[in-house]
C-alpha atoms as a PDB file:
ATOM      1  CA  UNK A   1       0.000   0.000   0.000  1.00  0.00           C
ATOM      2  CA  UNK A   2       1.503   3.577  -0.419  1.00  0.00           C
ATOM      3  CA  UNK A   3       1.519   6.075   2.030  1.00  0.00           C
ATOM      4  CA  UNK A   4      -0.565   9.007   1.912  1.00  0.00           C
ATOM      5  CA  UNK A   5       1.057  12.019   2.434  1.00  0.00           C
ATOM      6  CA  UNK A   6       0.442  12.543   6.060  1.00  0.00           C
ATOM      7  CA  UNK A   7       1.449   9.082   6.743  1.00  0.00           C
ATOM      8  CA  UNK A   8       4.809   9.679   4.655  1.00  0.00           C
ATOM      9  CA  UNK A   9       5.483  13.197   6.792  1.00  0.00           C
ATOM     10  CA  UNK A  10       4.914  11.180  10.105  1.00  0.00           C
ATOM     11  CA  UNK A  11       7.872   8.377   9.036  1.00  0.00           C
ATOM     12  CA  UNK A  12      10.237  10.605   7.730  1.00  0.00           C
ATOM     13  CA  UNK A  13      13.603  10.657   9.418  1.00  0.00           C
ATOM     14  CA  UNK A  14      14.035  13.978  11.195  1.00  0.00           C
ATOM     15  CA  UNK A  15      15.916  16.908   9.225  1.00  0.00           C
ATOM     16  CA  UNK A  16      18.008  17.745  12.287  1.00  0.00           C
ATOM     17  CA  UNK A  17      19.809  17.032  14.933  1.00  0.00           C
ATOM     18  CA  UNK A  18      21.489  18.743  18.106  1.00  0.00           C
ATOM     19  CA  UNK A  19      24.702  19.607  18.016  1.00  0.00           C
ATOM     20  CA  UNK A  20      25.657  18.915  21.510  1.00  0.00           C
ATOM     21  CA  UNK A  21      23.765  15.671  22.011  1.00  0.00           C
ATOM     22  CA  UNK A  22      23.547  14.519  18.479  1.00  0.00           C
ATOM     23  CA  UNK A  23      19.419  13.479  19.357  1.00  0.00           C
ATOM     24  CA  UNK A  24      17.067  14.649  16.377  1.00  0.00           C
ATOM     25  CA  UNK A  25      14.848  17.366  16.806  1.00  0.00           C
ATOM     26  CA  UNK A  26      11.948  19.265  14.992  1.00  0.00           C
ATOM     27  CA  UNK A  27      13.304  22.034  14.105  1.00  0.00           C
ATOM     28  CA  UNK A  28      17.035  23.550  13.600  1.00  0.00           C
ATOM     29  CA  UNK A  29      18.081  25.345  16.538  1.00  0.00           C
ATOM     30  CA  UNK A  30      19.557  28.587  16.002  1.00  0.00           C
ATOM     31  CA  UNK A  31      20.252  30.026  19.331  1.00  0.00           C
ATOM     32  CA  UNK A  32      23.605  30.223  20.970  1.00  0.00           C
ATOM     33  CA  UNK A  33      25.166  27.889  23.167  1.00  0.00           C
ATOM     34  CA  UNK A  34      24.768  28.882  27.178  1.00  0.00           C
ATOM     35  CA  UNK A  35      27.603  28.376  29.447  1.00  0.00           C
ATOM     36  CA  UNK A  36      26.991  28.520  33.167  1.00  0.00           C
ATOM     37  CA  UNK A  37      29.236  27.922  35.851  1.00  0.00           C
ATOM     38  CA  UNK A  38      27.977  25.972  39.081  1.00  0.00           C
ATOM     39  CA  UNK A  39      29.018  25.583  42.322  1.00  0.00           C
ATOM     40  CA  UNK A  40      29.922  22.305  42.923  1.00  0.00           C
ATOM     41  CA  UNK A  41      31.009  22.935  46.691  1.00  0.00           C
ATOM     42  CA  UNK A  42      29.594  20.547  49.497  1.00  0.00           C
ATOM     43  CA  UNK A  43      27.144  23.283  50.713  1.00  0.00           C
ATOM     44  CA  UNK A  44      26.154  24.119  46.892  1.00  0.00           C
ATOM     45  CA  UNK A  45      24.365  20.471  47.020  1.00  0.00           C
ATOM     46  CA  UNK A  46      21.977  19.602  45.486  1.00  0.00           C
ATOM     47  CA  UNK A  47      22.190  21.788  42.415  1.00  0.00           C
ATOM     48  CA  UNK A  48      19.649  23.132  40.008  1.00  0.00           C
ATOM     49  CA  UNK A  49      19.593  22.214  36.358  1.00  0.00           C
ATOM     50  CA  UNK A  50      22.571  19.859  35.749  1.00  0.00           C
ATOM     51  CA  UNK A  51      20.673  17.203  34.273  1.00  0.00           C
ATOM     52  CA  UNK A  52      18.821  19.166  31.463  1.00  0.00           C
ATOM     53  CA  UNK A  53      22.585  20.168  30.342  1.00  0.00           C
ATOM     54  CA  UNK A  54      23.601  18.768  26.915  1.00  0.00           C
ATOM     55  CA  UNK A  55      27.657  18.613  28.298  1.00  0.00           C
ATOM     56  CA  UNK A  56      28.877  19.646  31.420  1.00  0.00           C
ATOM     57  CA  UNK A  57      32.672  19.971  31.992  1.00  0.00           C
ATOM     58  CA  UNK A  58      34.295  19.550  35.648  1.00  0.00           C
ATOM     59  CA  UNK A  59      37.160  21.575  36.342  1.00  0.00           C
ATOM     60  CA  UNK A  60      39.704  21.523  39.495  1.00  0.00           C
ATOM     61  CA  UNK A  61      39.238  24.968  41.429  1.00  0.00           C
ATOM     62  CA  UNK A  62      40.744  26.092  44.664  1.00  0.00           C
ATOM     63  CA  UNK A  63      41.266  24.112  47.101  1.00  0.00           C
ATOM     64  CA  UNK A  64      41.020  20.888  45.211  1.00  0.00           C
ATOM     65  CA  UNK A  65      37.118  21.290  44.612  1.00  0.00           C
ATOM     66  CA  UNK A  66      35.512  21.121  41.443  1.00  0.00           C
ATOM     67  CA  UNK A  67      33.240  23.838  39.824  1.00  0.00           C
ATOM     68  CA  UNK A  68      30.904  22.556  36.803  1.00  0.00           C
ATOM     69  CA  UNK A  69      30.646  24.727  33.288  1.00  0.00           C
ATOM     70  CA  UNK A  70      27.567  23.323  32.088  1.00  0.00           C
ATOM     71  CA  UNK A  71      25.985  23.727  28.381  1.00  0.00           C
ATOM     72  CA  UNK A  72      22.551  24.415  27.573  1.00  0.00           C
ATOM     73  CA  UNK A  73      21.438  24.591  24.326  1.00  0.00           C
ATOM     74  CA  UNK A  74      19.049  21.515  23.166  1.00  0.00           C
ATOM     75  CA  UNK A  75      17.282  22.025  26.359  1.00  0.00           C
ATOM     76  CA  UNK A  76      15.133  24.239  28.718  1.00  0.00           C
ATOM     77  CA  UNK A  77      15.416  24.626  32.529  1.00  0.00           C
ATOM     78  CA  UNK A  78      13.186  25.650  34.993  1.00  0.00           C
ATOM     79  CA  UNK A  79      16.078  26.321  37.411  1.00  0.00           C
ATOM     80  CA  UNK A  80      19.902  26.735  37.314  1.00  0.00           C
ATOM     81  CA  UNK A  81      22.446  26.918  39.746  1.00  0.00           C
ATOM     82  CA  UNK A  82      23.935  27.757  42.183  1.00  0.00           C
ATOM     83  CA  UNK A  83      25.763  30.257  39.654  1.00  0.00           C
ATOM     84  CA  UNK A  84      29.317  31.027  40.520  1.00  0.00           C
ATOM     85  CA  UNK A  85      32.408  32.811  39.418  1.00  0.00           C
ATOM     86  CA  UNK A  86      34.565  32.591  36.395  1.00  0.00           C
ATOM     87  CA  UNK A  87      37.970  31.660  35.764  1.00  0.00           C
ATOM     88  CA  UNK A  88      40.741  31.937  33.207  1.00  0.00           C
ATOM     89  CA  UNK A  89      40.207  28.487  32.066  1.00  0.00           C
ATOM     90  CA  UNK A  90      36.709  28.981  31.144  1.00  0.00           C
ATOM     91  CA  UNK A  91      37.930  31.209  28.289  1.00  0.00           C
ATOM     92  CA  UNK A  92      39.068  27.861  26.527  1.00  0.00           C
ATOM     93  CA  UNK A  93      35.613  26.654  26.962  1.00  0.00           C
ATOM     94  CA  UNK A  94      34.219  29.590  25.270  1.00  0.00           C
ATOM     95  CA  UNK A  95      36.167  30.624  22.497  1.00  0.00           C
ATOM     96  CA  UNK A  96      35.368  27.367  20.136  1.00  0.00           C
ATOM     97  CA  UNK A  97      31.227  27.979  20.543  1.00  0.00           C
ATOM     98  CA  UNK A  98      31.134  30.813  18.259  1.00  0.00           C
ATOM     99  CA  UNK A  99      29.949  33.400  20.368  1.00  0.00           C
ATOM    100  CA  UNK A 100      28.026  31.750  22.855  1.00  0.00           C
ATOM    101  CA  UNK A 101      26.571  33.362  26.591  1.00  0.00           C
ATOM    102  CA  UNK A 102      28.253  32.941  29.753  1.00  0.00           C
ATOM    103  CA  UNK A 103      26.587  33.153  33.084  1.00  0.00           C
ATOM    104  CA  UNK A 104      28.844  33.653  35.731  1.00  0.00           C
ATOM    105  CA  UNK A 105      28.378  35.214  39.469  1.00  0.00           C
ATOM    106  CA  UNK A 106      31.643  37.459  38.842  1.00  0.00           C
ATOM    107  CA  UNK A 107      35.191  37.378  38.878  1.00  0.00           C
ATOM    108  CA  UNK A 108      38.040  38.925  40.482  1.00  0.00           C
ATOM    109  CA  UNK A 109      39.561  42.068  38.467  1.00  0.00           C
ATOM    110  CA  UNK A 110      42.391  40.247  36.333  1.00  0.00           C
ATOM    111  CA  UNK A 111      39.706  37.771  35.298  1.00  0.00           C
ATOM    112  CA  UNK A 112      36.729  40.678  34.550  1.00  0.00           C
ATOM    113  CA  UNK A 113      39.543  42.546  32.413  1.00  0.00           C
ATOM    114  CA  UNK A 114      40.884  39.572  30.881  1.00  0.00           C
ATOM    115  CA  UNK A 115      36.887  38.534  30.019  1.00  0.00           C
ATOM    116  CA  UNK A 116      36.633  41.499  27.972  1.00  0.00           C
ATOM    117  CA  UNK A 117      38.359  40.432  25.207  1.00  0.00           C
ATOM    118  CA  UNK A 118      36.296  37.374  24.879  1.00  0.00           C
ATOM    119  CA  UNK A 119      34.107  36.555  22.201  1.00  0.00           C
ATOM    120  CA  UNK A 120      31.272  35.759  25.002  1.00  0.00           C
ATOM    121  CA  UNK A 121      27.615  37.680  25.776  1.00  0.00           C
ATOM    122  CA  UNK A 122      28.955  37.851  29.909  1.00  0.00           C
ATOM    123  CA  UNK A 123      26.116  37.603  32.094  1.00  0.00           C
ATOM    124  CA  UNK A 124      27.444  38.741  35.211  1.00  0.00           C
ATOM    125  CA  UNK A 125      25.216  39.140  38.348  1.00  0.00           C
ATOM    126  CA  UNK A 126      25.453  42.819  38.857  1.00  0.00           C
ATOM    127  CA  UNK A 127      26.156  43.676  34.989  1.00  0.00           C
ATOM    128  CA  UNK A 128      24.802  45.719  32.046  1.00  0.00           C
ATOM    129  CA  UNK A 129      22.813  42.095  30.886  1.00  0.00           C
ATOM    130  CA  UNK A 130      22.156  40.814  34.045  1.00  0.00           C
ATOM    131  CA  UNK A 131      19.098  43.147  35.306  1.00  0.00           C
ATOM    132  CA  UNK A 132      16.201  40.508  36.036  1.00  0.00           C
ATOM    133  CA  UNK A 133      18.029  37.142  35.589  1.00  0.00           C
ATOM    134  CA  UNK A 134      19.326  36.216  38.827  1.00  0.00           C
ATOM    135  CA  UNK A 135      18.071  35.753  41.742  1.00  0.00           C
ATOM    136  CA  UNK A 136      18.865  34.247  45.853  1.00  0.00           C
ATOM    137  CA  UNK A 137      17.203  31.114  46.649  1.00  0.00           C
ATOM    138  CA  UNK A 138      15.810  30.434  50.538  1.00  0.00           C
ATOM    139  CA  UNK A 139      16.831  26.778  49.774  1.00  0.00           C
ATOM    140  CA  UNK A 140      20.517  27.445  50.534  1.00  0.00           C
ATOM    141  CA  UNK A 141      22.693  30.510  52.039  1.00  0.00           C
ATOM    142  CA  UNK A 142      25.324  32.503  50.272  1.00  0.00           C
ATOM    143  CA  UNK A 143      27.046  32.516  47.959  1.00  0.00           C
ATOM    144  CA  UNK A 144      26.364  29.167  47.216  1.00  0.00           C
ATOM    145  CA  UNK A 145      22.108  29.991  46.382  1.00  0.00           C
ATOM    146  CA  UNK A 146      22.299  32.055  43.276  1.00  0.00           C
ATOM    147  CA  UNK A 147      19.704  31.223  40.507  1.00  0.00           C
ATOM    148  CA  UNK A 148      18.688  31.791  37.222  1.00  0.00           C
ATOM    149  CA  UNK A 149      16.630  29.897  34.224  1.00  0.00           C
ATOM    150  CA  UNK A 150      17.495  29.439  30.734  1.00  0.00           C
ATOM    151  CA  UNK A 151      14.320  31.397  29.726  1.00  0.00           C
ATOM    152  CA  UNK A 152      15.969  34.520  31.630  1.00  0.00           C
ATOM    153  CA  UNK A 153      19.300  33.832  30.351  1.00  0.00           C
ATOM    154  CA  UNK A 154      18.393  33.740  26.666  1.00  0.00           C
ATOM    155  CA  UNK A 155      15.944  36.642  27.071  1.00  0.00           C
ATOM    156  CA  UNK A 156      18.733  38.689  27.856  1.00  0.00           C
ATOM    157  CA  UNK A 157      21.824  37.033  25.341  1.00  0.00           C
ATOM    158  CA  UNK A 158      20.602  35.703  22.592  1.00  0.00           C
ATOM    159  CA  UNK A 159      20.447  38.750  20.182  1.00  0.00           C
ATOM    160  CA  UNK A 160      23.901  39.191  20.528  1.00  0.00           C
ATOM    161  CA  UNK A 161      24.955  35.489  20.302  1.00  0.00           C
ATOM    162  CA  UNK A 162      25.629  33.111  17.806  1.00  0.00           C
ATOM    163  CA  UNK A 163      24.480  29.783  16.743  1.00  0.00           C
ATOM    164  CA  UNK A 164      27.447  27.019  18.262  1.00  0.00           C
ATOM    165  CA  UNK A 165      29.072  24.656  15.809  1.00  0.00           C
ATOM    166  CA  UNK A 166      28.736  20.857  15.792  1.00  0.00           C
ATOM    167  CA  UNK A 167      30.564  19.866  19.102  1.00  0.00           C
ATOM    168  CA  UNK A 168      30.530  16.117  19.363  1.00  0.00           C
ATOM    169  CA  UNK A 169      29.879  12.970  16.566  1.00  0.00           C
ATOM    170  CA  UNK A 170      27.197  10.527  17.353  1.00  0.00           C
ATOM    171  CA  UNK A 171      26.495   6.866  16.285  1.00  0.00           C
ATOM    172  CA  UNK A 172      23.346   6.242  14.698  1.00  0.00           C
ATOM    173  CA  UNK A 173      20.917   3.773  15.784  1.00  0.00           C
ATOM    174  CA  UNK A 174      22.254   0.363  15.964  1.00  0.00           C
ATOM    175  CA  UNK A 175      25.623   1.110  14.964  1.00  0.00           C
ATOM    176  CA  UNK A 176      28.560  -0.620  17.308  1.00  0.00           C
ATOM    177  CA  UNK A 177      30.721   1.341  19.239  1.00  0.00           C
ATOM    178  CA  UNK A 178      33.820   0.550  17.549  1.00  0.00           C
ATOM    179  CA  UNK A 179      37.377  -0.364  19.275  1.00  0.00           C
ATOM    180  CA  UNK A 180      35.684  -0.580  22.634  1.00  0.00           C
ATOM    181  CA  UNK A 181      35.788  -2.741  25.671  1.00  0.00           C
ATOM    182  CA  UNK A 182      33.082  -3.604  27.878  1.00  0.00           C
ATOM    183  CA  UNK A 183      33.784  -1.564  31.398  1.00  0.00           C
ATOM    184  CA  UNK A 184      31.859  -0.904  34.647  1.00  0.00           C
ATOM    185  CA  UNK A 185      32.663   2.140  35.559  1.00  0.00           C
ATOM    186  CA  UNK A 186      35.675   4.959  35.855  1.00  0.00           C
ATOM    187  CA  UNK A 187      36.516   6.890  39.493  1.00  0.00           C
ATOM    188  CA  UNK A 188      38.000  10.602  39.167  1.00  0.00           C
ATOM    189  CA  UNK A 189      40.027  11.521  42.077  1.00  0.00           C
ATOM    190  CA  UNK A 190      40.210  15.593  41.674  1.00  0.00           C
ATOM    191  CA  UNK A 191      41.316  16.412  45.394  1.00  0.00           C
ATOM    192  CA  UNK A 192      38.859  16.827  47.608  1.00  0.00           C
ATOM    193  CA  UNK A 193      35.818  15.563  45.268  1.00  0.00           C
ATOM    194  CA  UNK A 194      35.872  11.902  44.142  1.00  0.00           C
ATOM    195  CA  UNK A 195      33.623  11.432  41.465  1.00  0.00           C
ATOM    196  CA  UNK A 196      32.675   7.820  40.122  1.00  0.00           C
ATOM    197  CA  UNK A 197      30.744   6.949  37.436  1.00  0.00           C
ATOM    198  CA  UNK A 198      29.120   3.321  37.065  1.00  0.00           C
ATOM    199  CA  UNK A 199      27.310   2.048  34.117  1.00  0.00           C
ATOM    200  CA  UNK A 200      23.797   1.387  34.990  1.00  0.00           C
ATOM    201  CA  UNK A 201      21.290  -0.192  32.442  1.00  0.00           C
ATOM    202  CA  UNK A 202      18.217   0.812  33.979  1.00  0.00           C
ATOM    203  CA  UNK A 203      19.141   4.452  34.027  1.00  0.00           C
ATOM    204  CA  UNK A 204      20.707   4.205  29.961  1.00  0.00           C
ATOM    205  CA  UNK A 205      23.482   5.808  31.314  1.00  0.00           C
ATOM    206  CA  UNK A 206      26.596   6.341  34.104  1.00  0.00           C
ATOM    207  CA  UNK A 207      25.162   6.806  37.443  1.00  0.00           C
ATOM    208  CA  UNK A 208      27.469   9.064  39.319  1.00  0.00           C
ATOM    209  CA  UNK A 209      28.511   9.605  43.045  1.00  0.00           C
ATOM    210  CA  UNK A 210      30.359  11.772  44.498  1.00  0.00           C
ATOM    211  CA  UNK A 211      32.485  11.601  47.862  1.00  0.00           C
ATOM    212  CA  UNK A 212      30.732   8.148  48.276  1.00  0.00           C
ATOM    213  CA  UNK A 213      27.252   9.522  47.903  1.00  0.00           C
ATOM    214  CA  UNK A 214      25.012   9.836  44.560  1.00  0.00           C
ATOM    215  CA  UNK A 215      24.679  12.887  43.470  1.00  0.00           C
ATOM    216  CA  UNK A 216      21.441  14.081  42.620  1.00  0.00           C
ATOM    217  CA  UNK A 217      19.920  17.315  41.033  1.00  0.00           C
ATOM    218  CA  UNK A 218      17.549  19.424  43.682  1.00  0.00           C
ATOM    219  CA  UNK A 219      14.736  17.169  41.932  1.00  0.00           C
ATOM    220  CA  UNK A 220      16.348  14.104  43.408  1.00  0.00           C
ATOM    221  CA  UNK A 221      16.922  12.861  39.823  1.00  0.00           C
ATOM    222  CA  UNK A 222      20.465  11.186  39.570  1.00  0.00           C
ATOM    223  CA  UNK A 223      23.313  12.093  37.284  1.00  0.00           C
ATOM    224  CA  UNK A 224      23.377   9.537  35.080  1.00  0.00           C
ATOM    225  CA  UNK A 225      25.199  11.003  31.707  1.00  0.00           C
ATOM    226  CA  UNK A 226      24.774   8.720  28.481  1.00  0.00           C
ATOM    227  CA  UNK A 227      28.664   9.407  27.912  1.00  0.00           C
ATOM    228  CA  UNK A 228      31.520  10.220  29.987  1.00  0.00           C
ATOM    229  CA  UNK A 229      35.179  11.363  28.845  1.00  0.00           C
ATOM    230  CA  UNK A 230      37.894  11.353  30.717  1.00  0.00           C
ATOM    231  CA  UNK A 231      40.292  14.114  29.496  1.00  0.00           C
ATOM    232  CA  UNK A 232      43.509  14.139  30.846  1.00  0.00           C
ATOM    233  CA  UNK A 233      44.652  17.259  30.571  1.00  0.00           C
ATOM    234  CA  UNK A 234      47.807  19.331  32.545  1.00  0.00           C
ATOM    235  CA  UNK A 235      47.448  22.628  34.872  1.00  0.00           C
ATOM    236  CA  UNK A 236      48.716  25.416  35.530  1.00  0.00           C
ATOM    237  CA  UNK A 237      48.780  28.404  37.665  1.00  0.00           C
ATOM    238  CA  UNK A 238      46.355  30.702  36.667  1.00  0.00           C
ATOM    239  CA  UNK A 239      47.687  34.038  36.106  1.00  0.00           C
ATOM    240  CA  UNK A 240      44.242  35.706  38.000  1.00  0.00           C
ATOM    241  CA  UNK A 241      45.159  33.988  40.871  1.00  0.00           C
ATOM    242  CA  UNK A 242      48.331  31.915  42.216  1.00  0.00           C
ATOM    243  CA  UNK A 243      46.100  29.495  44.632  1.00  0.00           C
ATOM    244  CA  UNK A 244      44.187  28.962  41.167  1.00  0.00           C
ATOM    245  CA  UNK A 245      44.662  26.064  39.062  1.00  0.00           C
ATOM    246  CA  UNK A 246      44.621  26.377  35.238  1.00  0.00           C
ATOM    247  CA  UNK A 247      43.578  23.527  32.828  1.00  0.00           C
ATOM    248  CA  UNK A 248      45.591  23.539  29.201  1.00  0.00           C
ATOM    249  CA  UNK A 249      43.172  22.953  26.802  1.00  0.00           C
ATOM    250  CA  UNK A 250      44.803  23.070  23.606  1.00  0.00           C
ATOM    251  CA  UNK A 251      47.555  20.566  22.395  1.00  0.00           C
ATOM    252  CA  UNK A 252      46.943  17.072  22.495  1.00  0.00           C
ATOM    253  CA  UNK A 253      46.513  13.845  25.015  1.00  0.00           C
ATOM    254  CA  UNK A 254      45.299  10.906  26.819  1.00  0.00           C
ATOM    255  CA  UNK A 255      41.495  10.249  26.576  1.00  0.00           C
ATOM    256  CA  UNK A 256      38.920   8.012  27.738  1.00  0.00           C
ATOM    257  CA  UNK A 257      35.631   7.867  25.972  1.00  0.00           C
ATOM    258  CA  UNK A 258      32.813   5.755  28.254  1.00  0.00           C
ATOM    259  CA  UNK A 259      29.883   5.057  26.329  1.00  0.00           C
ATOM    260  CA  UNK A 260      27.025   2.428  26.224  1.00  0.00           C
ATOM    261  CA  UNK A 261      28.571   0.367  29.195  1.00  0.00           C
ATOM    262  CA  UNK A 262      32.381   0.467  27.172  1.00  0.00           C
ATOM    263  CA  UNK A 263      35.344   2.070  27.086  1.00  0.00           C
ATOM    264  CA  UNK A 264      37.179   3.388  24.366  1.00  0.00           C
ATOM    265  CA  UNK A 265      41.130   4.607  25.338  1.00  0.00           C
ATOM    266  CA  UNK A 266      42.384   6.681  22.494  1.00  0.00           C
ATOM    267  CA  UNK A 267      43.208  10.813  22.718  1.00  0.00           C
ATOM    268  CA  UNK A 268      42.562  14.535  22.133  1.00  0.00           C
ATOM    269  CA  UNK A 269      43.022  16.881  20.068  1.00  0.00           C
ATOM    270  CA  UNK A 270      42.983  20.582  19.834  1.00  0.00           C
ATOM    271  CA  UNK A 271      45.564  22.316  17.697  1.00  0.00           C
ATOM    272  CA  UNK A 272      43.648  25.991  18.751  1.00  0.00           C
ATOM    273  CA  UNK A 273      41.141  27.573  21.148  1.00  0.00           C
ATOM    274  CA  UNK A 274      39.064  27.801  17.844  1.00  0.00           C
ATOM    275  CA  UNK A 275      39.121  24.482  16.740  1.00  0.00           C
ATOM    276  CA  UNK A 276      36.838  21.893  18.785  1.00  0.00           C
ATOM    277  CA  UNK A 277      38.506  19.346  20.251  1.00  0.00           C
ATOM    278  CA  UNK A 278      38.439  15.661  18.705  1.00  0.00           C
ATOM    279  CA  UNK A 279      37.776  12.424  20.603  1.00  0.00           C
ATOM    280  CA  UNK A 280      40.100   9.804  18.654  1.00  0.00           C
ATOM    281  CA  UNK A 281      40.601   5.721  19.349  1.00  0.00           C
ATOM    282  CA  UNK A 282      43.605   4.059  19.060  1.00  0.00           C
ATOM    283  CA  UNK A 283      43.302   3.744  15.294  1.00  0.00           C
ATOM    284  CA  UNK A 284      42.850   7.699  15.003  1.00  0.00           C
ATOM    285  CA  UNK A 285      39.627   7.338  14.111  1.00  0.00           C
ATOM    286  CA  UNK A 286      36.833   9.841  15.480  1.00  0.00           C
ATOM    287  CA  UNK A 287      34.816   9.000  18.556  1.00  0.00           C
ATOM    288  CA  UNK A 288      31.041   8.478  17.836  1.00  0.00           C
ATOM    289  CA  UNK A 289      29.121   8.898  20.736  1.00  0.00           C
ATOM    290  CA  UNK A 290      25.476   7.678  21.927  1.00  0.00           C
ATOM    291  CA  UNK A 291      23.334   9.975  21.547  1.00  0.00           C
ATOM    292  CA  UNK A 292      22.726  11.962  24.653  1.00  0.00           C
ATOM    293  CA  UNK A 293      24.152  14.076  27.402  1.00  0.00           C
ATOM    294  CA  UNK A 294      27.881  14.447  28.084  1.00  0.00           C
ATOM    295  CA  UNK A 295      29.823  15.015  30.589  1.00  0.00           C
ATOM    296  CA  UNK A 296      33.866  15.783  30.535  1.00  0.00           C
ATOM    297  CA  UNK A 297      35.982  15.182  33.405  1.00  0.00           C
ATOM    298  CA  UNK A 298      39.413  17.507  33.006  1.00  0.00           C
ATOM    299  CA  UNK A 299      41.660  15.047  35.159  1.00  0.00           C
ATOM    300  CA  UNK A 300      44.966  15.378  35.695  1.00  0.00           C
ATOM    301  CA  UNK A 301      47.337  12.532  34.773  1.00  0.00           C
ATOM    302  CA  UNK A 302      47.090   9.419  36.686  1.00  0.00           C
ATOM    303  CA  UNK A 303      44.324  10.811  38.627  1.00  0.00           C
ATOM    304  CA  UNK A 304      41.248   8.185  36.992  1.00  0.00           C
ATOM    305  CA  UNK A 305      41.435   4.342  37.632  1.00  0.00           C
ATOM    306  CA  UNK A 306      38.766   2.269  35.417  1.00  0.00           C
ATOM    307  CA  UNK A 307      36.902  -0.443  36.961  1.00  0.00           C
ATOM    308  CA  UNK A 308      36.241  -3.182  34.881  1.00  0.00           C
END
């Protein structure tokens, strides 16, 4: 029997997919990437927002703590935060998203000057774009309760942002995950936050805990990422801030790629802070990814043990 047109429309493969998370959707989307840094502190728990975040990035801070740059862009939140400050090594974050927005709680003066030169929309609580988007939540105290919503974030930076490039590749359905071995999980050791991701089938994804406990959004929904890299990466002292740890983004090394309960050791690759950085296995052959959220640990060397 052929299809009448209606039935034909319904069938037909989407035209589009998103660039972070490689899942199809309706329509193109056209509106810049947003980047916003969260607290990831012991008293910032739980935090708003992390799970509707196509990749989120962990980064070592002060004081061995982690802080999260998180990036919307596929999908809406009700609620984001806690919002904190930037750092230096955001910049390398930014600079490859063509434009995007960056929500931030502030910085110190080296950092604010050094932001200026950018290519970023900075929302900055207290700043020309700011006015409206943020906001103190009872649920926690300060500084660790600021809050915003993408709605408020891209009512205020999309006109002068741009639409971010394809960030990650994806498998289609049913393809293999190719030079992989089957894994059970990875554990990060950053300092004073041990994050550990296990694969869990139920979930579709790597169910993480951290410091022993699992860490949940303020929903009690549980991180549980459909990918997880591993990106060994070397730091450096910022020059904002000597207690301040920078990570060097551009260059090339170790990687692991977690994906679909497997592991793929190969390595990245950035030759600039335009370029995106590549995912490659063993046989130099680019990374495809499940479709889905991602998160990226920036480890240092011998930091991550896999559990098989």
């Amino acid at each position: 029997m052929v299809p009448t047109q209606s039935e034909a429309t319904t069938t037909t493969s989407p035209l589009y997919t998103a660039p972070f998370t490689g899942l199809p959707t309706a329509n193109e989307i056209v509106r810049p990437a947003a980047v916003v840094k969260i607290d990831n502190h012991p008293r910032a728990l739980p935090q708003w927002g992390i799970n509707q975040a196509d990749v989120v990035y962990e980064e070592i801070v002060e004081a061995r703590l982690t802080r999260f740059a998180a990036i919307f862009h596929s999908n809406d939140a009700d609620l984001v935060g806690p919002v904190r400050s930037a750092r230096t090594g955001d910049f390398a974050l930014l600079s490859n998203l063509n434009r995007p927005i960056f929500v931030n709680s502030g910085a110190n003066a080296y950092t604010s000057r050094a932001l200026r030169s950018v290519d970023a929309v900075n929302i900055t609580d207290g700043g020309s774009l700011a006015r409206g988007v943020f906001e103190r939540s009872p649920a926690k105290r300060a500084p660790h309760n600021l809050i915003t919503d993408t709605a408020r974030i891209y009512a205020a930076g999309t006109a002068e942002g741009r639409t971010p490039p394809t960030y990650l590749r994806f498998r289609a359905e049913g393809d293999a995950l190719q030079r992989a071995t089957a894994v059970s999980g990875v554990d990060v050791d950053f300092g004073q936050i041990e994050a550990s991701y296990r694969w869990d089938t139920a979930l579709g994804g790597w169910a993480r805990t951290q410091n022993g406990k699992e860490h949940t959004d303020f929903d009690g929904v549980w991180v549980a990422p459909e990918n997880v890299i591993v990106q060994f990466v070397r730091y450096r002292q910022s020059p904002a801030n000597p207690a301040t740890p920078e990570p060097v983004l551009t260059g090339t090394g170790e990687a692991w790629i977690f994906s679909d309960g497997q592991v793929v050791q190969g390595t990245w690759e950035r030759l600039s802070e335009l370029d995106v950085t590549v995912f490659r296995s063993d046989n130099a052959l680019i990374v495809a990814l499940t479709p889905g959220r991602t998160w990226i640990a920036l480890a240092r060397a011998g930091s991550a043990e896999m559990v098989p």
